[in-house]
Protein backbone atom coordinates (compact mmCIF):
# COMPACT_ATOMS: atom_id res chain seq x y z
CA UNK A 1 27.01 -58.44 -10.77
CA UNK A 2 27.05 -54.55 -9.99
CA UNK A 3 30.59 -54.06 -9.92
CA UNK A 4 31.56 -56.24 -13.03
CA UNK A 5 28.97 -54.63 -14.91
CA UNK A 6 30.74 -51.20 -13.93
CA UNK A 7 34.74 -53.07 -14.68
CA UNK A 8 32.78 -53.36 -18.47
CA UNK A 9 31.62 -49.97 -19.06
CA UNK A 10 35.33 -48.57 -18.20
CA UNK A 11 36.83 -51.22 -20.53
CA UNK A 12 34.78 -49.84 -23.51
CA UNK A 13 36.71 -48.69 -25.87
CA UNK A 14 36.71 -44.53 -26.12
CA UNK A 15 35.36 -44.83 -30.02
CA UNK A 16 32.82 -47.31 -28.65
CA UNK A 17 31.50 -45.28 -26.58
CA UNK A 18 31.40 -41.98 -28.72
CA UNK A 19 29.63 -43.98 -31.71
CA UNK A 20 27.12 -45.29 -28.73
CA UNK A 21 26.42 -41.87 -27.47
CA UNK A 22 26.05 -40.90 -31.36
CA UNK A 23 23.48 -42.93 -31.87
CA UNK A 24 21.73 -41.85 -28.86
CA UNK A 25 21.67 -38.40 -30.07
CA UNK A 26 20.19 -39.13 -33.22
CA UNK A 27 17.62 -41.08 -31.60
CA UNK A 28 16.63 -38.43 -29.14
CA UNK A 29 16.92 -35.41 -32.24
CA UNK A 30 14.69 -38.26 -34.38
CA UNK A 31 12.16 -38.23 -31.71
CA UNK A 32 12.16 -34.47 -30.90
CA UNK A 33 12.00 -33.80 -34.92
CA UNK A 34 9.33 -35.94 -35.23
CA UNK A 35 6.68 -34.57 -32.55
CA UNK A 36 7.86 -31.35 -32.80
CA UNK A 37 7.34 -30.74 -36.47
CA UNK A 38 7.07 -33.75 -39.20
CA UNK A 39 3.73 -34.84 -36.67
CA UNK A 40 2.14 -31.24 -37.64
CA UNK A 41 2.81 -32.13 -41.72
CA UNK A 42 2.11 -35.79 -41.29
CA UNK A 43 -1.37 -35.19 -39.90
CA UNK A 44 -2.36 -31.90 -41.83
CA UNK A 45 -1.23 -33.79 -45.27
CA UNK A 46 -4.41 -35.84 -44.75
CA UNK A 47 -6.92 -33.04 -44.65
CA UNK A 48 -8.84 -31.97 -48.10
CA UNK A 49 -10.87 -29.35 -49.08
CA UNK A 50 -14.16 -30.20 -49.48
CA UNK A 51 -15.86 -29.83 -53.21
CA UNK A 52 -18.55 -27.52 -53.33
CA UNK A 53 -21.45 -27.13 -56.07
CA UNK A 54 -20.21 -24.26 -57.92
CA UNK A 55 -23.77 -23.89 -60.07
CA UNK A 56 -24.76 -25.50 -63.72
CA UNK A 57 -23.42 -22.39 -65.12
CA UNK A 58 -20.11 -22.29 -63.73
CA UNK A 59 -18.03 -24.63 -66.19
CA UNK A 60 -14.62 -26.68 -64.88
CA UNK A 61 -12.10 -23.77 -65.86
CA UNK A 62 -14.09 -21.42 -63.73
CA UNK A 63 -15.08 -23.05 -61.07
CA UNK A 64 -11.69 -23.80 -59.60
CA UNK A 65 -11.18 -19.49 -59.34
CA UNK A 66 -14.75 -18.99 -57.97
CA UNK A 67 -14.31 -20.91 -55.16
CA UNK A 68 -12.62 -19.22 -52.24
CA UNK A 69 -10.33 -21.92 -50.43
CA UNK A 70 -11.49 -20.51 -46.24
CA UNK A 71 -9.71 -21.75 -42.93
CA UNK A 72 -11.96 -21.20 -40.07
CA UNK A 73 -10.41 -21.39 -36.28
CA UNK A 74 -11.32 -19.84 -33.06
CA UNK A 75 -9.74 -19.35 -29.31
CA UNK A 76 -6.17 -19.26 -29.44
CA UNK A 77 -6.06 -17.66 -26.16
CA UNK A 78 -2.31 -16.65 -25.91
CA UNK A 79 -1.37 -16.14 -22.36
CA UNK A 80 -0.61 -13.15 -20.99
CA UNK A 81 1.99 -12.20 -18.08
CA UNK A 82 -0.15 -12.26 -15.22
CA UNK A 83 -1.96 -16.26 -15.43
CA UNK A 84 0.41 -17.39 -18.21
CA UNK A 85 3.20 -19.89 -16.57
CA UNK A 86 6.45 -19.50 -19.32
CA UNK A 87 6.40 -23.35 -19.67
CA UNK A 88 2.89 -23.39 -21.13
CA UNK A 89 3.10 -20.43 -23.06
CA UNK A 90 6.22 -22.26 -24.67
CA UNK A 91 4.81 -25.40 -25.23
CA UNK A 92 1.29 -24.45 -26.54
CA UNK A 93 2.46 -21.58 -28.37
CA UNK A 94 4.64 -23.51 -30.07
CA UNK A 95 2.02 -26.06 -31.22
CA UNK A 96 -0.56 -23.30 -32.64
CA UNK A 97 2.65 -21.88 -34.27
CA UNK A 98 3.44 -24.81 -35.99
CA UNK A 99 -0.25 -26.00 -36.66
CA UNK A 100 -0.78 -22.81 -38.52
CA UNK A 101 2.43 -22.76 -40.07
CA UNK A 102 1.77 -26.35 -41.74
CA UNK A 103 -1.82 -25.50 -42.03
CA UNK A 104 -0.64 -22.46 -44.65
CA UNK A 105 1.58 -24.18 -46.26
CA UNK A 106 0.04 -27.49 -47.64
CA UNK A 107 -3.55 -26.16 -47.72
CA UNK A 108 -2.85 -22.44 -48.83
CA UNK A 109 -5.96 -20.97 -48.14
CA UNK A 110 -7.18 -17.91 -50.27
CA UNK A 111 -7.99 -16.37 -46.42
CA UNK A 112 -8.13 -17.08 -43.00
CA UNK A 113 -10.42 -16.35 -40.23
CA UNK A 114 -9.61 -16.30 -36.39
CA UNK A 115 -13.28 -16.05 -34.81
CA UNK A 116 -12.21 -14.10 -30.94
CA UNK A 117 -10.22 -14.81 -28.17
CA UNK A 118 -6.83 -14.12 -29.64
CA UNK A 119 -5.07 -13.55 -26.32
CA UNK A 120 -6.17 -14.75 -23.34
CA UNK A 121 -5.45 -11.36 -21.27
CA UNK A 122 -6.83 -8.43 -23.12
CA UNK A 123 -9.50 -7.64 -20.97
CA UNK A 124 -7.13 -6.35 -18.45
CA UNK A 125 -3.73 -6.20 -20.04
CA UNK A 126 -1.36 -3.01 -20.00
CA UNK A 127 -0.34 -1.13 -23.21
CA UNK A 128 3.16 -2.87 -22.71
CA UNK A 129 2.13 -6.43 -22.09
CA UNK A 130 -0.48 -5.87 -25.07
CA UNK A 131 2.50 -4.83 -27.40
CA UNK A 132 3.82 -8.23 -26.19
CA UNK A 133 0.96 -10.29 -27.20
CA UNK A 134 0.41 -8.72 -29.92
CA UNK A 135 3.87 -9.25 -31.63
CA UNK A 136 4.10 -12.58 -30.52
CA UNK A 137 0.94 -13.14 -32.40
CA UNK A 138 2.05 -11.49 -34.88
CA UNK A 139 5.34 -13.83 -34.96
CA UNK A 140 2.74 -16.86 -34.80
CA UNK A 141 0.05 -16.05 -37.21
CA UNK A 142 2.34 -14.61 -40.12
CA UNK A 143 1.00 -15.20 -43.36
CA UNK A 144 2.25 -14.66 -47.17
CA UNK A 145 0.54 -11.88 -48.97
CA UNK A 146 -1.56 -14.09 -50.85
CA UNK A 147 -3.36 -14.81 -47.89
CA UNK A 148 -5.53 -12.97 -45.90
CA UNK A 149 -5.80 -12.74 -42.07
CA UNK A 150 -9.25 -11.99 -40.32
CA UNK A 151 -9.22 -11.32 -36.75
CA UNK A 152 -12.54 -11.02 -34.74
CA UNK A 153 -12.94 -9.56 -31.64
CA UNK A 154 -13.66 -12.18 -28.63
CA UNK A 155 -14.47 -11.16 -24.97
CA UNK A 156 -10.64 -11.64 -23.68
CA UNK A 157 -9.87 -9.75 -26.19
CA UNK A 158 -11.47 -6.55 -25.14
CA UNK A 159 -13.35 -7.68 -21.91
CA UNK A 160 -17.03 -9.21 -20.80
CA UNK A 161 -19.98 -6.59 -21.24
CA UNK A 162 -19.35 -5.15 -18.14
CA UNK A 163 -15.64 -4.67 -18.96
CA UNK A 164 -15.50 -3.41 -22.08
CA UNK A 165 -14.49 0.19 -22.75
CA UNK A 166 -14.34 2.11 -26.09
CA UNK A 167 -10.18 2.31 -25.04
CA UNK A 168 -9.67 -1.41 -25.36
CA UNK A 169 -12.03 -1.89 -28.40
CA UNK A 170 -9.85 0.82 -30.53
CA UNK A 171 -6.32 -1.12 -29.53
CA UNK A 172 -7.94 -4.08 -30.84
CA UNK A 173 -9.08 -2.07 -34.02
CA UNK A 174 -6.31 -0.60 -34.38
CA UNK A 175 -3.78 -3.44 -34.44
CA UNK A 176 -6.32 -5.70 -36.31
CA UNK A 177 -8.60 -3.26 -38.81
CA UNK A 178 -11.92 -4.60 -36.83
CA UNK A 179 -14.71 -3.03 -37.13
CA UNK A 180 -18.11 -4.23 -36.26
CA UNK A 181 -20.57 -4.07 -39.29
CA UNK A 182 -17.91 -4.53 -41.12
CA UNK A 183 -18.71 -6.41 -44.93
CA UNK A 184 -15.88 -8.15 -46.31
CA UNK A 185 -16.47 -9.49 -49.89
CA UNK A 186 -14.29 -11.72 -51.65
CA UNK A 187 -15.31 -13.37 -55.18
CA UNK A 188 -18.95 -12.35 -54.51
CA UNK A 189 -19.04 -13.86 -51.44
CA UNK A 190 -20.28 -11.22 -48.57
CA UNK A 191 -18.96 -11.93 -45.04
CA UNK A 192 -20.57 -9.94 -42.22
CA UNK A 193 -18.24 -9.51 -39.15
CA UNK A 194 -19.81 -8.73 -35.73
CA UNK A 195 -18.51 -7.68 -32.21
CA UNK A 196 -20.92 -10.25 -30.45
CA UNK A 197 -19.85 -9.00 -27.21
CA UNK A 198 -21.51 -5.32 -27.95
CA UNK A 199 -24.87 -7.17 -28.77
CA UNK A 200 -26.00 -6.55 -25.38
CA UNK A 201 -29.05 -4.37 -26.17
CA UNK A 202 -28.69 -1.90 -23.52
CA UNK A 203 -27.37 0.99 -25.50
CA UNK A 204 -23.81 1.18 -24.07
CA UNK A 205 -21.47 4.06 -25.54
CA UNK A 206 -20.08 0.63 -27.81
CA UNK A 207 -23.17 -1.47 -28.39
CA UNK A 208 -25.15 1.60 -30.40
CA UNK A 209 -22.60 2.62 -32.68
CA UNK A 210 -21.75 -0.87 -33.32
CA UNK A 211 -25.68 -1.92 -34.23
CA UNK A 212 -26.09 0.96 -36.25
CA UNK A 213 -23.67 -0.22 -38.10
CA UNK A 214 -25.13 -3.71 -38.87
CA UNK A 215 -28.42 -2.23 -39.53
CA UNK A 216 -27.00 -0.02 -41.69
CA UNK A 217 -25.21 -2.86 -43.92
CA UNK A 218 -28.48 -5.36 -43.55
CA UNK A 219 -29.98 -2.58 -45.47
CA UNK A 220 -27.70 -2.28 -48.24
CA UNK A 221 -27.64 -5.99 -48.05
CA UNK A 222 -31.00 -6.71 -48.30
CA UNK A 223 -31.89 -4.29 -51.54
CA UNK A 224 -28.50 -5.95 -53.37
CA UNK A 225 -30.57 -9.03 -53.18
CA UNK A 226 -33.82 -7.60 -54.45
CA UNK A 227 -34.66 -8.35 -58.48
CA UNK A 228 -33.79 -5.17 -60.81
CA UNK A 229 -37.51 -4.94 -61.61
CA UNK A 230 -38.30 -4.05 -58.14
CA UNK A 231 -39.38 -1.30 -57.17
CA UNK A 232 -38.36 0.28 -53.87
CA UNK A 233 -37.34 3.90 -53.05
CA UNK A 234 -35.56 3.13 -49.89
CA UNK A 235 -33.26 1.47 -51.78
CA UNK A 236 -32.78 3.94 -54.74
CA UNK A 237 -29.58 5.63 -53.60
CA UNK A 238 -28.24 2.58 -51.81
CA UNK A 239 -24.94 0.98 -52.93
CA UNK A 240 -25.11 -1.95 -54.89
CA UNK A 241 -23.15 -5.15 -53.36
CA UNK A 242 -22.96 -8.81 -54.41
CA UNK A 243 -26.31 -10.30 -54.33
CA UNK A 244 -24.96 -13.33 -52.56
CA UNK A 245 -26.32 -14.03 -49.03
CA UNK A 246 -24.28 -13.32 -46.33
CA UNK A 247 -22.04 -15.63 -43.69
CA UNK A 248 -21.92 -13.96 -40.29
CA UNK A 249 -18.13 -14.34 -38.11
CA UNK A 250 -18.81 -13.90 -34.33
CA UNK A 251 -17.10 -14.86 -31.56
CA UNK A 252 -20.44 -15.76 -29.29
CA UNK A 253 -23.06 -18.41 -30.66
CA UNK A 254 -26.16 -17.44 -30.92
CA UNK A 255 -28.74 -18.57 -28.74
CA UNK A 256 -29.16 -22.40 -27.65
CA UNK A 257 -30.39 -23.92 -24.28
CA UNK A 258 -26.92 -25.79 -23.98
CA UNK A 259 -24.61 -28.48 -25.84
CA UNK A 260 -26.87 -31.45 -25.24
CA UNK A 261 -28.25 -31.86 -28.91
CA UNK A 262 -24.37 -31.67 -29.76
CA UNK A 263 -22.84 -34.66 -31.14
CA UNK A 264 -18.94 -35.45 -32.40
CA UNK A 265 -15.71 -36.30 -30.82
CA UNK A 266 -14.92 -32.93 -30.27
CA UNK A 267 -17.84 -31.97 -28.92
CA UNK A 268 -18.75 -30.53 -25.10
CA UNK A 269 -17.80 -33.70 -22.65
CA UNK A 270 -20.89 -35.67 -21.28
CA UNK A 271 -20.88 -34.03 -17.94
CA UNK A 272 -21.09 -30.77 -19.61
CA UNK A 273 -23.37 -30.64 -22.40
CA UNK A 274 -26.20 -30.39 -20.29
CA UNK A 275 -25.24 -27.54 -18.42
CA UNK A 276 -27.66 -24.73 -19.20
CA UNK A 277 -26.00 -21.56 -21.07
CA UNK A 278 -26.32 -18.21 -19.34
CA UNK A 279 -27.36 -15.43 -22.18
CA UNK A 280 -25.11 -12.79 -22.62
CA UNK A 281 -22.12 -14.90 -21.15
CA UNK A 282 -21.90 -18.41 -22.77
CA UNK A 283 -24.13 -17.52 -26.12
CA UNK A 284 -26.16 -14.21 -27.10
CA UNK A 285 -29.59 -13.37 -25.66
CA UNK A 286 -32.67 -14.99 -27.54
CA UNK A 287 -33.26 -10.90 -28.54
CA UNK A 288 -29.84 -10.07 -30.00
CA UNK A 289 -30.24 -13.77 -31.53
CA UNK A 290 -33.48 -12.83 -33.22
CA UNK A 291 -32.38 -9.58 -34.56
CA UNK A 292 -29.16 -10.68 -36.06
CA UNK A 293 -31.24 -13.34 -37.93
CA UNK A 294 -33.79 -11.04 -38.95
CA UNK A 295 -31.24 -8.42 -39.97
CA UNK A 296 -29.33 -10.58 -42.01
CA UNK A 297 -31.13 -13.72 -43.05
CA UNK A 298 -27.74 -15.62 -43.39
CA UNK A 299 -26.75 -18.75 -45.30
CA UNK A 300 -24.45 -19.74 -42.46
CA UNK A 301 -22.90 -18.53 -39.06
CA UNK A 302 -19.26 -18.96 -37.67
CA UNK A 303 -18.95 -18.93 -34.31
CA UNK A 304 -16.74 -19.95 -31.23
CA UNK A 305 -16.29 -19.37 -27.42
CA UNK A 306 -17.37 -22.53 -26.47
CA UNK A 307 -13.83 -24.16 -27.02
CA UNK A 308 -16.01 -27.34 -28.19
CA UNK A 309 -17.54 -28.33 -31.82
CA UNK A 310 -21.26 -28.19 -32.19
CA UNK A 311 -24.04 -28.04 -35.33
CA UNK A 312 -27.01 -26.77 -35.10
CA UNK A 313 -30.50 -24.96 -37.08
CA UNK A 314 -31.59 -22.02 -36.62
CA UNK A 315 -35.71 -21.44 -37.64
CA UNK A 316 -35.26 -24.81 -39.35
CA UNK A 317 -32.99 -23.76 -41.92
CA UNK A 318 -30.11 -21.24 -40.90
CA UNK A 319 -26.86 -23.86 -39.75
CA UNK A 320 -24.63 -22.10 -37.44
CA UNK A 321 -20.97 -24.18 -36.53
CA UNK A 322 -19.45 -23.47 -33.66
CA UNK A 323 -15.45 -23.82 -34.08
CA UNK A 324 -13.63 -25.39 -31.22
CA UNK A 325 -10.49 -23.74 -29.79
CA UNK A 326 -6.91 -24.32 -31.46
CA UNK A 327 -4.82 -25.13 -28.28
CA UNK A 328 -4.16 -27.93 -26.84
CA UNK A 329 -4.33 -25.40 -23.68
CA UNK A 330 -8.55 -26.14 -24.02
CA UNK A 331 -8.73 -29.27 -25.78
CA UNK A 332 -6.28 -32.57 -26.18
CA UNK A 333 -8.07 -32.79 -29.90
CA UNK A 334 -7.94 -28.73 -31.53
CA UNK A 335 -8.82 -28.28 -34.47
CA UNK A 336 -9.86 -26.16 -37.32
CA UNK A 337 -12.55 -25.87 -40.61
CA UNK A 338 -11.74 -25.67 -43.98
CA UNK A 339 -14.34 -24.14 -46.24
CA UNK A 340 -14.96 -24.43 -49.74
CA UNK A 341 -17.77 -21.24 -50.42
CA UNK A 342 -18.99 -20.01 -53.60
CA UNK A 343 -21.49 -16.89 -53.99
CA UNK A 344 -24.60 -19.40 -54.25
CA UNK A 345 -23.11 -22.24 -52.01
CA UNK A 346 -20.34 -23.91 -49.72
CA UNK A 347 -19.16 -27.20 -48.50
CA UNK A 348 -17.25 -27.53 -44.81
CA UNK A 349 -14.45 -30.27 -43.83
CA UNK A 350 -12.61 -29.96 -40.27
CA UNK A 351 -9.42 -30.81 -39.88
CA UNK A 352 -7.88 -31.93 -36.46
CA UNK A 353 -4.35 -31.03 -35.11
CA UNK A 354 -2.15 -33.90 -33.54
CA UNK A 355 -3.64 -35.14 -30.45
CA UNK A 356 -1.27 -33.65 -27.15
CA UNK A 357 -2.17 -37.29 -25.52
CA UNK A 358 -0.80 -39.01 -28.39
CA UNK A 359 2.46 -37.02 -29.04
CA UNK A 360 2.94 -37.35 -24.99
CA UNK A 361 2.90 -40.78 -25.61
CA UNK A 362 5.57 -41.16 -28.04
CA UNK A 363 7.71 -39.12 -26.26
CA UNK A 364 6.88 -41.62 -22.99
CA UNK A 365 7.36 -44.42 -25.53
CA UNK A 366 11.16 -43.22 -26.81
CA UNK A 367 12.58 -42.35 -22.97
CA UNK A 368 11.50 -45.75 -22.07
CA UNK A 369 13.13 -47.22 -25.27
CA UNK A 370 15.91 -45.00 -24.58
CA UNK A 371 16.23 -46.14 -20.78
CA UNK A 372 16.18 -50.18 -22.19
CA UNK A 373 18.85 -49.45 -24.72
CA UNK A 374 21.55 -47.80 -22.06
CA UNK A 375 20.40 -50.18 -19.29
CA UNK A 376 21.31 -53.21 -22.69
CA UNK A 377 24.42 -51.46 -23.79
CA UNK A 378 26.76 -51.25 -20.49
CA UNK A 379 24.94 -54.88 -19.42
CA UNK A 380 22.89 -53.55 -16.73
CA UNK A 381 19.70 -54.81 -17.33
CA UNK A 382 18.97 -58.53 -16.09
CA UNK A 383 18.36 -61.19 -18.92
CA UNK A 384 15.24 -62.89 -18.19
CA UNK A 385 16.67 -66.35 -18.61
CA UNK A 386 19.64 -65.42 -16.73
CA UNK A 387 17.46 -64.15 -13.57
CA UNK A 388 15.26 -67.37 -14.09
CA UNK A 389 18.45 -69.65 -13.83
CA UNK A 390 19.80 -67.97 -10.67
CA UNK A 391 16.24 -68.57 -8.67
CA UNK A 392 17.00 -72.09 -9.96
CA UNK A 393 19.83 -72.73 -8.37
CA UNK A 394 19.29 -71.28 -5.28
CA UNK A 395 15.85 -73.42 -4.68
CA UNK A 396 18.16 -76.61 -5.34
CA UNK A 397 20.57 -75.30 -2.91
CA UNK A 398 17.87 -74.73 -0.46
């Protein structure tokens, strides 16, 4: 059966078997099309921005300007040259490439926030492997000029407590204008960004200067928001900003006990959401938790570290979402928020990425597809009813 099978493959004509081979190359450049970029536009095209309340004063016309269109995403982690393998750099590189890429482009987003954990190496990278990271985030993450780019420092970024040095917090400033205490405002909406990993409380050379500076802007913020009829001479000389309550960026949550009240498919796995968080490591200490909250008294906080999705309340009232990472190097299912926000409200949506498990499995799917269809073509591949009649006849002959 072998060797006539072989006799018919030489006999094929030589157009045959270029138009065959043809049409195996479109199949395989159909496939590799497909889950390497119409998957990312396929599955993005389905996400919305959520509507928002814009106020009983705000008519149609102006409510569509007022609200500023916000993509939230955390922990892209891109590897560095000591742990990253060139395979994985490729592959998951690629995806947050053209995640963002698509994200941009059908959803075009008034501004985007990256909440820590840029690179995965910066706590102990050299000035020339830093350069490297930097550009190919830069190549990654490049944006229009309508659109703005927010970067927030994370603790691979610029190291753990204990690692951090006031030489690795200015690279990151300098390459990403970060500054802790910083107040961005956009359309009367006040964003307050903090370096959550110099909320340690101990008075390092980076932690002071850096909560000076947020109790510095919680004090301008704080008399913005007080009526015009009061009456307050610590707040006299104080720059006026939009009265709108703030949204704090971090990179660490603040405190919580663990994942366990956590609910969602993207949230911690079973075995892990009741594993108690350390402070200072996995979320902020109850102290730097309070004082944030009491500095600030914020409508909402961003945060991520975790890799996983989580909701919760802070003194009843305060929600604080915790973004998961947006690699499929921490999580099969990545994803990211979109965020409708107006000065006096805000409505959230996420949006999920292609699943790695289910793009591995189309690309498991078409080699076995393709195998079938060579194994068919040259007649090399058993009919069933053929294989059926030969155990026939050789039981009768028995």
């Amino acid at each position: 059966m072998l060797s006539s099978s072989l006799t018919t493959v030489k006999s094929l004509p030589l157009k045959k078997r270029l138009c065959f081979l043809l049409k195996l190359v479109c199949f395989v450049s159909s496939v590799l099309i497909f889950c390497e970029f119409l998957i990312y536009y396929v599955v993005i095209f389905q996400c919305r921005w959520p509507e928002v309340k814009g106020g009983a004063h705000m008519g149609k016309k102006e409510t569509s300007t007022s609200v500023l269109k916000t993509i939230i995403l955390a922990d892209t982690h891109l590897l560095g040259e000591i742990k990253g393998h060139w395979l994985d750099k490729l592959r998951r590189e690629w995806q947050m490439e053209r995640s963002f890429q698509t994200a941009l482009w059908l959803l075009q987003p008034d501004i985007v926030f990256i909440l820590g954990d840029a690179f995965d190496e910066g706590k102990w990278s050299s000035p020339q492997a830093w350069a490297d990271d930097v550009r190919r985030f830069r190549k990654m993450f490049k944006h229009p000029v309508s659109t703005e780019l927010v970067v927030i420092v994370g603790n691979h970024d610029i190291g753990f407590h204990y690692e951090m040095t006031t030489y690795k917090v200015k690279r990151f400033e300098k390459v990403f204008n970060f500054t802790s205490g910083k107040l961005i405002t956009r359309k009367g909406i006040n964003f307050v960004i903090v370096n959550s990993v110099a909320m340690e409380g101990d008075g390092c050379a980076v932690c002071r200067p850096s909560e000076a500076k947020l109790v510095a802007l919680s004090h301008k913020l704080n008399c913005s928001q007080q009526k015009p009829n009061h009456s307050d001479k610590r707040c006299s000389d104080v720059e006026k900003l939009p009265a709108s309550e703030p949204i704090l960026l971090q990179h660490y949550p603040l405190y919580r006990k663990s994942d366990a009240e956590c609910s969602g498919e993207d949230s911690a796995p079973p075995e892990e959401k009741n594993i108690p968080f350390k402070e200072k490591y996995d979320v902020l200490s109850q102290e730097a938790s309070r004082k944030l909250i009491w500095w600030f008294h914020p409508r909402l906080i961003l945060s991520g570290h975790t890799h996983s999705a989580c909701e919760v309340l802070h003194a009843g009232k305060i929600p604080e979402i915790s973004v998961p990472s947006f690699s499929w190097r921490n999580r099969n299912n990545p994803s990211f928020i979109m965020g409708s926000i107006t000065p006096t409200d805000f409505s959230l949506q996420k949006c999920f990425l292609p699943y790695e498990s289910r793009v591995f499995a189309i690309y498991c799917a078409a080699g076995a597809l393709l195998v079938v269809l060579i194994l068919a073509h040259f007649q090399l591949l058993t009919p069933p009813f053929y294989f059926a009649q030969r155990l026939i006849s050789k039981h009768k002959a028995v």
